[in-house]
N, C-alpha and C. Protein backbone atom coordinates (compact mmCIF):
# COMPACT_ATOMS: atom_id res chain seq x y z
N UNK A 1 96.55 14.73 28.18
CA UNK A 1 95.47 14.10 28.84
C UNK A 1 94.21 14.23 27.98
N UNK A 2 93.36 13.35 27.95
CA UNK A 2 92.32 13.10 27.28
C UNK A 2 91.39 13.53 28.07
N UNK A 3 90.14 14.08 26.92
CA UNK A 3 88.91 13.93 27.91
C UNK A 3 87.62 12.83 28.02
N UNK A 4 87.35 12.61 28.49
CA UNK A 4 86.29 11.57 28.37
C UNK A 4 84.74 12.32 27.92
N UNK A 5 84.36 11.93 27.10
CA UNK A 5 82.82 12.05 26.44
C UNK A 5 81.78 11.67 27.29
N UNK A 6 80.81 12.62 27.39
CA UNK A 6 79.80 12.07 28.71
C UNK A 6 78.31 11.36 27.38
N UNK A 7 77.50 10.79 27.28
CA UNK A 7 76.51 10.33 26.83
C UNK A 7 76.71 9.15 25.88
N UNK A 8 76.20 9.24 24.57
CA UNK A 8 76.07 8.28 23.47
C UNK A 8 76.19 8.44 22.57
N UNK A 9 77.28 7.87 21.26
CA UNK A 9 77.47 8.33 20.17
C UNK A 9 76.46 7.87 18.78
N UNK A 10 76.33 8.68 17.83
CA UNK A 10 75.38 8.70 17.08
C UNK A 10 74.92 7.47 16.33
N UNK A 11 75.65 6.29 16.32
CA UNK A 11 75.85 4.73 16.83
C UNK A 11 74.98 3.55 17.11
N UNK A 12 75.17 4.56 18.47
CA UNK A 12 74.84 3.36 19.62
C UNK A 12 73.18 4.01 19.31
N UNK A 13 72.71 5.43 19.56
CA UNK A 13 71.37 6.23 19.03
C UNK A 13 70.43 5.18 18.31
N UNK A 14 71.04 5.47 17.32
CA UNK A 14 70.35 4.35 15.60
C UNK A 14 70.35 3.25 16.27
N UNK A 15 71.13 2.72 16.49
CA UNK A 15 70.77 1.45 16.67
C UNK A 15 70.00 0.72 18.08
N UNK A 16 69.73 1.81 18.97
CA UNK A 16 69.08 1.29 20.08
C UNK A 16 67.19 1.89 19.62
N UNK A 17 67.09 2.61 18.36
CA UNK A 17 66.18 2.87 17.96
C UNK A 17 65.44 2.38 16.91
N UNK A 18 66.55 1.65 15.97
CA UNK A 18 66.20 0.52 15.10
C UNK A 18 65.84 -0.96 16.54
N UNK A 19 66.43 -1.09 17.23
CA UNK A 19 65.86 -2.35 17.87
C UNK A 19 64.35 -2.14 18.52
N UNK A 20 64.39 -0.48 19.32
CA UNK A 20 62.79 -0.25 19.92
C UNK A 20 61.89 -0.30 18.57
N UNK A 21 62.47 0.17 17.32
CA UNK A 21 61.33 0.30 16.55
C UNK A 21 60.78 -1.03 15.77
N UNK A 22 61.77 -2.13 15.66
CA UNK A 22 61.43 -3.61 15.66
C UNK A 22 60.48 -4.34 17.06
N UNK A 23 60.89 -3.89 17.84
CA UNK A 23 59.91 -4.08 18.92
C UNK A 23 58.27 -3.67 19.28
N UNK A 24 58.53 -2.55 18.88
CA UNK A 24 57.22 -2.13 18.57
C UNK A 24 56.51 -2.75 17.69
N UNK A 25 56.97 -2.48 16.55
CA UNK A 25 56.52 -3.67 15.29
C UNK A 25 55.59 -4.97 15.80
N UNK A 26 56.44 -5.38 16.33
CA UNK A 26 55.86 -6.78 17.24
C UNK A 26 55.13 -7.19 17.94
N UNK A 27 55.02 -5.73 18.45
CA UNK A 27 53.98 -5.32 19.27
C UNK A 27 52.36 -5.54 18.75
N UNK A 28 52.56 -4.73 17.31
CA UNK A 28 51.41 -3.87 16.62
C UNK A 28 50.79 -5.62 16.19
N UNK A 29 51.85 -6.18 15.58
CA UNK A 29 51.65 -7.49 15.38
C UNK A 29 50.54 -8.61 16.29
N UNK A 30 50.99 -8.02 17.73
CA UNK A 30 50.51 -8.82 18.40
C UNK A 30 49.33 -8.55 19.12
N UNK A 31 49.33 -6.97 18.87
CA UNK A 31 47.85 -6.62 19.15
C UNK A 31 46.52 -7.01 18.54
N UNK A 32 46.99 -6.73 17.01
CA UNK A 32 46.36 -6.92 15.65
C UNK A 32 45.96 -8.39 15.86
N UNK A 33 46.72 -9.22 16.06
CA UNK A 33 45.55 -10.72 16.12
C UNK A 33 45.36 -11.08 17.53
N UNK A 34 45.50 -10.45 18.58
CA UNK A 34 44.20 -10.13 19.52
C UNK A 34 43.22 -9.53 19.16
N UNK A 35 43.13 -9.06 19.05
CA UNK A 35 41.81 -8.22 18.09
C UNK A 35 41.27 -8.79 17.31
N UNK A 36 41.65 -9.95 16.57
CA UNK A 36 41.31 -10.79 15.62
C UNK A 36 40.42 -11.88 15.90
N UNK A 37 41.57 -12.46 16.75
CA UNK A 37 41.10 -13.88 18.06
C UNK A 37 39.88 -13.18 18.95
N UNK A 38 39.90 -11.82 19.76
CA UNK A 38 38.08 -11.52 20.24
C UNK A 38 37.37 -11.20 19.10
N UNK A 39 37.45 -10.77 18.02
CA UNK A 39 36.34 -10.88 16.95
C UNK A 39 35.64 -12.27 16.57
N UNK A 40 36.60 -13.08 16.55
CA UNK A 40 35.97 -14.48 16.20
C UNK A 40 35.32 -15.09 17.67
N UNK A 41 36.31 -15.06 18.77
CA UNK A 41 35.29 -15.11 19.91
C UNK A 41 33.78 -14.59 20.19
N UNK A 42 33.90 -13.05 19.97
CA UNK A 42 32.55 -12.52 19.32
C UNK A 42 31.69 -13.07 18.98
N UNK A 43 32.05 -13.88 17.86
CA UNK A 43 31.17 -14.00 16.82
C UNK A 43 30.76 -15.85 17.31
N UNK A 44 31.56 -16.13 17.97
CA UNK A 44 31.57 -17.82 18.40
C UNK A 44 30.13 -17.40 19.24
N UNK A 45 30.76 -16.58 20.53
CA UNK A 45 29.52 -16.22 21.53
C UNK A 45 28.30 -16.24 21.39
N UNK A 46 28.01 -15.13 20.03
CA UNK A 46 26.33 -14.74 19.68
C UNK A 46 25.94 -15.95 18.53
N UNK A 47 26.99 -16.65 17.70
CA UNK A 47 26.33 -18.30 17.48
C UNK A 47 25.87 -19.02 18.33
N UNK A 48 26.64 -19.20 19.49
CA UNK A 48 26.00 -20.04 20.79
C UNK A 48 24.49 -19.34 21.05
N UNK A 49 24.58 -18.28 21.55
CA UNK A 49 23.12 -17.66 22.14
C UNK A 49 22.24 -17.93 21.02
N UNK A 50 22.69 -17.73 19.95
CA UNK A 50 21.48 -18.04 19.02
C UNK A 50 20.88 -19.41 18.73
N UNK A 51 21.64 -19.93 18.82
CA UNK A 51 21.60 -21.60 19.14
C UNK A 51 20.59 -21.65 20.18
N UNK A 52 21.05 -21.45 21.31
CA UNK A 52 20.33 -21.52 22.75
C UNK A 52 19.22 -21.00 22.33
N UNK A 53 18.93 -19.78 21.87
CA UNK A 53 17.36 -18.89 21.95
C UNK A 53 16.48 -20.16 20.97
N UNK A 54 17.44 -20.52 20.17
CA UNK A 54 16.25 -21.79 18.84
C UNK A 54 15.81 -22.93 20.03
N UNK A 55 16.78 -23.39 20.73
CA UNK A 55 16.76 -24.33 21.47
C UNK A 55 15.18 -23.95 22.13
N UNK A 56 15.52 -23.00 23.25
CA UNK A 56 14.30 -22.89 23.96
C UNK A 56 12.90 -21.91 23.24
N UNK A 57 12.88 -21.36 22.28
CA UNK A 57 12.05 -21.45 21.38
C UNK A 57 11.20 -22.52 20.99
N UNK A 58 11.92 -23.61 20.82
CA UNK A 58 11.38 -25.02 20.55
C UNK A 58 10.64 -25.68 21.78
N UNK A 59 11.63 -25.55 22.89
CA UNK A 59 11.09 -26.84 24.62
C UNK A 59 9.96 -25.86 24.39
N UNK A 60 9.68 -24.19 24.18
CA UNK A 60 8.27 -23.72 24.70
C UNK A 60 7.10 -24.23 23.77
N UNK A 61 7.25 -24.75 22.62
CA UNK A 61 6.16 -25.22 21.55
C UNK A 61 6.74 -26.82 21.64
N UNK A 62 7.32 -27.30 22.64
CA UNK A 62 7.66 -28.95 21.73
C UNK A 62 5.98 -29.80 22.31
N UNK A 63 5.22 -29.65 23.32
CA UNK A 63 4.17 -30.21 23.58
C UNK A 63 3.07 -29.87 21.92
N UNK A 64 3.01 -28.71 21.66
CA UNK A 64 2.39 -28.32 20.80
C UNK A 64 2.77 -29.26 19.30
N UNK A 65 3.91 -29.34 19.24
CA UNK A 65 4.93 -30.01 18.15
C UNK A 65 4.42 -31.52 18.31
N UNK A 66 4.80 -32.01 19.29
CA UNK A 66 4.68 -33.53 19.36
C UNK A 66 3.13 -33.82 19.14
N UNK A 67 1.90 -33.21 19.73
CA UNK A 67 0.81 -33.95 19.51
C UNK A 67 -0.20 -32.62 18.64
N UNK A 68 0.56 -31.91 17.55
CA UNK A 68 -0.09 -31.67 16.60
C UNK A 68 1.03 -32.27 14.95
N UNK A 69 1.62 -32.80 15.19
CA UNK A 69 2.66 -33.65 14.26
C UNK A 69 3.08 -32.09 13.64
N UNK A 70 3.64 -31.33 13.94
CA UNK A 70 4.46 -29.93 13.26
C UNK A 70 5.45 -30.62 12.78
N UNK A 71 6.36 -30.46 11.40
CA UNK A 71 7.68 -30.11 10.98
C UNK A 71 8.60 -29.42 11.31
N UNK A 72 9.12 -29.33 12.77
CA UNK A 72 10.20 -28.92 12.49
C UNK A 72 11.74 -28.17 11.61
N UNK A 73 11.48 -29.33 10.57
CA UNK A 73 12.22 -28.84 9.26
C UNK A 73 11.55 -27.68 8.67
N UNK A 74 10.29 -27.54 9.12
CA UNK A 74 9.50 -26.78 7.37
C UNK A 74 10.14 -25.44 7.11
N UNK A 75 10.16 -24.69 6.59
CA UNK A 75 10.72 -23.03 6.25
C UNK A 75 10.00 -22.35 7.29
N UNK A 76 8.36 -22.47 7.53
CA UNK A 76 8.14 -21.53 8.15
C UNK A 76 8.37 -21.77 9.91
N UNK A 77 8.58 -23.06 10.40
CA UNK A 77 8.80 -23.51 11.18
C UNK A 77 10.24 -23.03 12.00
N UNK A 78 11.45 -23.39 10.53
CA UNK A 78 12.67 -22.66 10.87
C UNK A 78 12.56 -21.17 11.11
N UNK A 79 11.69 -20.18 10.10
CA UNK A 79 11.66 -18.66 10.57
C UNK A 79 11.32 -18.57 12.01
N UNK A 80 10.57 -18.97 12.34
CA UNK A 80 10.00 -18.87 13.87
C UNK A 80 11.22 -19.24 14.98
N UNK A 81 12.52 -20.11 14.30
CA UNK A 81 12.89 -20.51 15.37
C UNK A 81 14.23 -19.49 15.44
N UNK A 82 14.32 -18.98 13.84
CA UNK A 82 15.26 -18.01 13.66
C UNK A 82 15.98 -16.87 14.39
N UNK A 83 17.26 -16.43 14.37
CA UNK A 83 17.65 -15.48 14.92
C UNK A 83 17.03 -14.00 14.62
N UNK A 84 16.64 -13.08 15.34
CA UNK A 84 16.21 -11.71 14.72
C UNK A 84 16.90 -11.05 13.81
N UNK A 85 15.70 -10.28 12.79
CA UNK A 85 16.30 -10.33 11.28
C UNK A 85 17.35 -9.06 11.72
N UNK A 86 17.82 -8.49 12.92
CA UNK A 86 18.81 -7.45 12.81
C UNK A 86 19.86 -7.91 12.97
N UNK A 87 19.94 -9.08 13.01
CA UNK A 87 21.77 -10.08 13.17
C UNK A 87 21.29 -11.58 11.99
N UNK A 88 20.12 -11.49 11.45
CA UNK A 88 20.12 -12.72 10.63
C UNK A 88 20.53 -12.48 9.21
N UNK A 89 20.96 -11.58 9.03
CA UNK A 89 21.72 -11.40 7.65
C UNK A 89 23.66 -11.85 8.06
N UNK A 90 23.65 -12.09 9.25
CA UNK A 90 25.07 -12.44 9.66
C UNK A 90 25.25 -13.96 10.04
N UNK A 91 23.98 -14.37 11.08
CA UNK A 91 23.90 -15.47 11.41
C UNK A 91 23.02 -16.19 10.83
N UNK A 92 23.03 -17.54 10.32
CA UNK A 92 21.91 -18.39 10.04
C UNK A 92 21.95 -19.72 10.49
N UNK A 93 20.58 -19.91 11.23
CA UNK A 93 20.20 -20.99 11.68
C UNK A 93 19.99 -22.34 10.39
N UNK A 94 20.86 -23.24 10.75
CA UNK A 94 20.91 -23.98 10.00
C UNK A 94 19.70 -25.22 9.61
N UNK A 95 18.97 -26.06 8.78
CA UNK A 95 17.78 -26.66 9.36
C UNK A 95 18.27 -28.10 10.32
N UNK A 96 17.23 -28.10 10.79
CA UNK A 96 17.34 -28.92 12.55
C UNK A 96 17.68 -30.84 11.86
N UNK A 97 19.07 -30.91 12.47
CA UNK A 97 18.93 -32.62 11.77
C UNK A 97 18.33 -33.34 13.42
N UNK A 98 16.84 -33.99 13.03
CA UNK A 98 16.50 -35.01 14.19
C UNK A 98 17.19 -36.60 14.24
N UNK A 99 17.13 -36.68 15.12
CA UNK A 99 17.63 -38.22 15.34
C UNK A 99 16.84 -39.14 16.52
N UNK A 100 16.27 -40.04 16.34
CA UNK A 100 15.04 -40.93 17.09
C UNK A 100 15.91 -41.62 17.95
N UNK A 101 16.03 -41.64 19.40
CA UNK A 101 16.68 -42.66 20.11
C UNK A 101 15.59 -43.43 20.55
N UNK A 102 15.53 -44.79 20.20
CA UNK A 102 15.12 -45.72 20.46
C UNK A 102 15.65 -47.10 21.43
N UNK A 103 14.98 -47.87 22.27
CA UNK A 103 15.43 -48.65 23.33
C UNK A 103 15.67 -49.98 21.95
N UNK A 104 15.31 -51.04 22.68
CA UNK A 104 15.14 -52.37 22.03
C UNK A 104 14.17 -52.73 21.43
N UNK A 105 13.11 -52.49 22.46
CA UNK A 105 11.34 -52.49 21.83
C UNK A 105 11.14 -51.76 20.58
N UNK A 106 11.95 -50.40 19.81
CA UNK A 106 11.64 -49.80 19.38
C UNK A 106 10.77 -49.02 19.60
N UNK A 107 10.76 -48.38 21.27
CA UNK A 107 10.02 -47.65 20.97
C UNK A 107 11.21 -46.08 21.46
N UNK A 108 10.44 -45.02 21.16
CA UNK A 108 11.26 -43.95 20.76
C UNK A 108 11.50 -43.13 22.38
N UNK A 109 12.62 -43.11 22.99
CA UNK A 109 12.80 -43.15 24.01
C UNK A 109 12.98 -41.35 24.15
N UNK A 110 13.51 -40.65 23.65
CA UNK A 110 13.82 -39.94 22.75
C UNK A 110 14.68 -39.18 21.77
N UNK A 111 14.23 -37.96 21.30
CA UNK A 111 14.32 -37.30 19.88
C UNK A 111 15.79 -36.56 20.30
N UNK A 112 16.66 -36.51 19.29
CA UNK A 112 18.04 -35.91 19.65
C UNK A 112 18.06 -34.78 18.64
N UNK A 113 18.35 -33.86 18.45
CA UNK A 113 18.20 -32.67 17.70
C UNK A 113 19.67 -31.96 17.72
N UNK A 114 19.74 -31.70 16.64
CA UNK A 114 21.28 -31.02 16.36
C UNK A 114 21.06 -29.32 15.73
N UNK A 115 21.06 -28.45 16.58
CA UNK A 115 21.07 -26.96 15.97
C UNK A 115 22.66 -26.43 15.92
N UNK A 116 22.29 -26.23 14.69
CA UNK A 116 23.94 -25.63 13.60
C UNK A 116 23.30 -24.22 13.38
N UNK A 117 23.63 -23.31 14.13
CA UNK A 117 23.94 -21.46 13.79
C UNK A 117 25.67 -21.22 12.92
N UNK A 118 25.18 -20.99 11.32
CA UNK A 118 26.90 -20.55 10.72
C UNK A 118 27.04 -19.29 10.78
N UNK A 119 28.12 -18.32 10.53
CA UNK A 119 28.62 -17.14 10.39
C UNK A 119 29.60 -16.93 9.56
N UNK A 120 29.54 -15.58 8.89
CA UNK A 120 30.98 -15.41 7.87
C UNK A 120 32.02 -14.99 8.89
N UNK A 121 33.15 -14.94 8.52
CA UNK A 121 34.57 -14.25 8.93
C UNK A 121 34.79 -13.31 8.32
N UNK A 122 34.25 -11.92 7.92
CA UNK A 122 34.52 -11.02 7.15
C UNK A 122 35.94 -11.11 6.46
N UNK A 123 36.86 -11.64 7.28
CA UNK A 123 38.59 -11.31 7.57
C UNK A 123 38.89 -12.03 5.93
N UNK A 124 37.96 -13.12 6.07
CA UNK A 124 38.08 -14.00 4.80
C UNK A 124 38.14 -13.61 3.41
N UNK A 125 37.57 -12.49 3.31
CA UNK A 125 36.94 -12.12 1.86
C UNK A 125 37.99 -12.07 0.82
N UNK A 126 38.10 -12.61 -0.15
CA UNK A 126 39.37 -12.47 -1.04
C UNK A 126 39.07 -10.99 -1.74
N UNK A 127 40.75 -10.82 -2.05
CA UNK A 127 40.20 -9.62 -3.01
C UNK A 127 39.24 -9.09 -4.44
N UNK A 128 39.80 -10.47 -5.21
CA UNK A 128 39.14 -10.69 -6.54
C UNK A 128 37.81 -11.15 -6.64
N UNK A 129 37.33 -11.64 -5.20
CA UNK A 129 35.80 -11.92 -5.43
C UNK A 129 34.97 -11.33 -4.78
N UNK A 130 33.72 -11.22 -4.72
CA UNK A 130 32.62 -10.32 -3.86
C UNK A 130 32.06 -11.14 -2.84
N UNK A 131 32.11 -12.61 -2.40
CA UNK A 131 31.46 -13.22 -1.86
C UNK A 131 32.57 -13.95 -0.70
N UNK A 132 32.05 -14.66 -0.11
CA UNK A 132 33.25 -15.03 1.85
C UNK A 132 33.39 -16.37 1.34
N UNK A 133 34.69 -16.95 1.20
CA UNK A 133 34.98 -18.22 1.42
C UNK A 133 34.98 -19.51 2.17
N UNK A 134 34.57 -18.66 3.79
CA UNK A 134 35.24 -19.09 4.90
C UNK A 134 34.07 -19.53 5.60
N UNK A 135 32.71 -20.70 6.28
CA UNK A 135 31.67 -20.68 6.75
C UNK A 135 32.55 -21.61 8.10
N UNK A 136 32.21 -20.01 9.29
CA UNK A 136 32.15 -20.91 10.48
C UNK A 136 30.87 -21.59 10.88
N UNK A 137 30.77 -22.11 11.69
CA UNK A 137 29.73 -22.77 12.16
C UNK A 137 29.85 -23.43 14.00
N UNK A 138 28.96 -23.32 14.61
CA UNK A 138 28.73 -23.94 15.72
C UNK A 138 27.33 -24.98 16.27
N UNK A 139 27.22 -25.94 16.77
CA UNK A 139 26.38 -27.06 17.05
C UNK A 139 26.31 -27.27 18.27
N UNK A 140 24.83 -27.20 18.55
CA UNK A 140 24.30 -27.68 19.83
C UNK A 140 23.67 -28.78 19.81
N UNK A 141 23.15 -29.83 20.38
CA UNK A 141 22.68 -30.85 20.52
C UNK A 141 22.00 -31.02 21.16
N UNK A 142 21.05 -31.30 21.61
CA UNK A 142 20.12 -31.16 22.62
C UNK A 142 18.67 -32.75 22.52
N UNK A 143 18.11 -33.27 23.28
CA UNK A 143 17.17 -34.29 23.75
C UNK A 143 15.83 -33.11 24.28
N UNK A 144 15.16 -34.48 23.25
CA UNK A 144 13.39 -34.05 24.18
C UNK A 144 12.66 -35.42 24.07
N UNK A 145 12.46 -35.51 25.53
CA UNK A 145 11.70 -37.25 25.94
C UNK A 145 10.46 -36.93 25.01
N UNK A 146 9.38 -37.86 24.37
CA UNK A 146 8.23 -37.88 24.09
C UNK A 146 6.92 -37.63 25.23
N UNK A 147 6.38 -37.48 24.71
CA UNK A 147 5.21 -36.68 25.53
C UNK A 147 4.63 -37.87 26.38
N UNK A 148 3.83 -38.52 27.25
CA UNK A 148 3.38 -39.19 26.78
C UNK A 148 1.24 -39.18 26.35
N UNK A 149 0.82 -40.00 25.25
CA UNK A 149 -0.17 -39.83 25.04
C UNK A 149 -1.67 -40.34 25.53
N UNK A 150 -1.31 -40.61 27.21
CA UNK A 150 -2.70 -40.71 27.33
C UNK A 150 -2.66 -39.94 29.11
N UNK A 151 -2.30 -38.22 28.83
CA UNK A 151 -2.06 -37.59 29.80
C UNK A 151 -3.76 -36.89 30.05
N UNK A 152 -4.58 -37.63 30.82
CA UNK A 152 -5.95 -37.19 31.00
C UNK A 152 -6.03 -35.37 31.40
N UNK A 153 -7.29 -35.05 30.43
CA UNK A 153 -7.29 -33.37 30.48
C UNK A 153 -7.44 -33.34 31.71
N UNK A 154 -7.34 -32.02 32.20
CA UNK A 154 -6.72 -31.10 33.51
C UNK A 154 -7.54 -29.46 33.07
N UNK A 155 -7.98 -28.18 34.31
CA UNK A 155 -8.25 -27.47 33.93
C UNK A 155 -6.61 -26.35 33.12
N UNK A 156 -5.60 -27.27 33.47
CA UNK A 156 -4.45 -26.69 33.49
C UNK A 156 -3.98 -27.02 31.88
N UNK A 157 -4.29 -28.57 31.59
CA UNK A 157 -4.35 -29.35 30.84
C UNK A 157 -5.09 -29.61 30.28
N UNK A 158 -5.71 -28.95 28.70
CA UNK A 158 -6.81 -29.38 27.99
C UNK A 158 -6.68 -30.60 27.21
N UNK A 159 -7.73 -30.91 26.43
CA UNK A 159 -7.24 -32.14 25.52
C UNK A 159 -6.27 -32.71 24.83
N UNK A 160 -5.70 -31.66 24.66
CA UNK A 160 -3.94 -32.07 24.11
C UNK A 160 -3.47 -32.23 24.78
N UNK A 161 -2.93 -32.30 26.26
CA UNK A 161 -1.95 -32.44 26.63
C UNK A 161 -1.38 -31.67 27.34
N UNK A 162 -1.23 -30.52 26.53
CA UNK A 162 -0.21 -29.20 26.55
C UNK A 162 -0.47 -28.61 28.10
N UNK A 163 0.05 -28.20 28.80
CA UNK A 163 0.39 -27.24 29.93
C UNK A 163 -0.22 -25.83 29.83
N UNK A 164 -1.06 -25.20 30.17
CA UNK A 164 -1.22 -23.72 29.51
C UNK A 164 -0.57 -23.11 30.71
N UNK A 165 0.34 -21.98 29.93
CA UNK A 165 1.18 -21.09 31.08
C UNK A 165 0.49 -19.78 31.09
């Protein structure tokens, strides 16, 4: 009479430990570009907000803008509208492309504005070079009606126009 063996032979061991340890693997795999995918989410997020902060940076000076003829484009114009210099070595506000919507009359119904905030992908960096290959970028778009110019002063409203808050 035989006896019967109670457990698992050294076999079946290995090889139910080679399959968990391929599994795991897969795992690590799949953590690793989650982690990847919220970094770039990350980084999508605080492009948007920075976008947004230029945006309304601007609606608070656009009375000031429209009836003192400001540039928009100019350098010092863009610093002002810039992200703070403790994330602007990461993010940069790109310069503002305007676009005139006009009716039939030609007259300018209004101004369409495109703000582009880019960012690197660190992930990108090749080995052999010192500099990022990879420029994300995100775009907001945004409208501002024209003022109009014969808004009689107000104690609220001085000769320009402008609203004082």
């Amino acid at each position: 009479m035989r006896m019967r063996k109670n457990g698992f032979s050294l076999l079946e061991v290995m090889v139910s430990m080679l399959i968990a340890g391929l599994a795991l693997l897969g795992l690590a795999a799949t953590q690793l570009k989650s982690l990847q995918f919220a970094n770039n989410s990350f980084d999508y997020t605080i492009s948007l907000i920075q976008g947004q902060n230029a945006i309304e940076r601007l609606w608070v000076r656009w009375c000031e803008v429209q009836t003192n003829d400001i540039d928009v484009t100019s350098p010092e114009f863009m610093a002002f509208l810039s992200p703070n210099l403790s994330i602007s070595h990461r993010y940069t506000l790109q310069p503002i492309v305007i676009t005139p919507s006009a009716n039939p009359a030609n007259v300018v119904q209004s101004t369409e504005m495109t703000f582009t905030v880019n960012w690197v992908d660190k992930r990108t960096l090749e080995s052999d070079k010192a500099t990022y290959n990879i420029t994300d970028q995100v775009s907001l778009n945004t409208s501002y009606i024209p003022l109009p110019s014969n808004i009689p002063a107000t104690s609220s409203q001085p000769e320009s126009g402008c609203t004082i808050l």
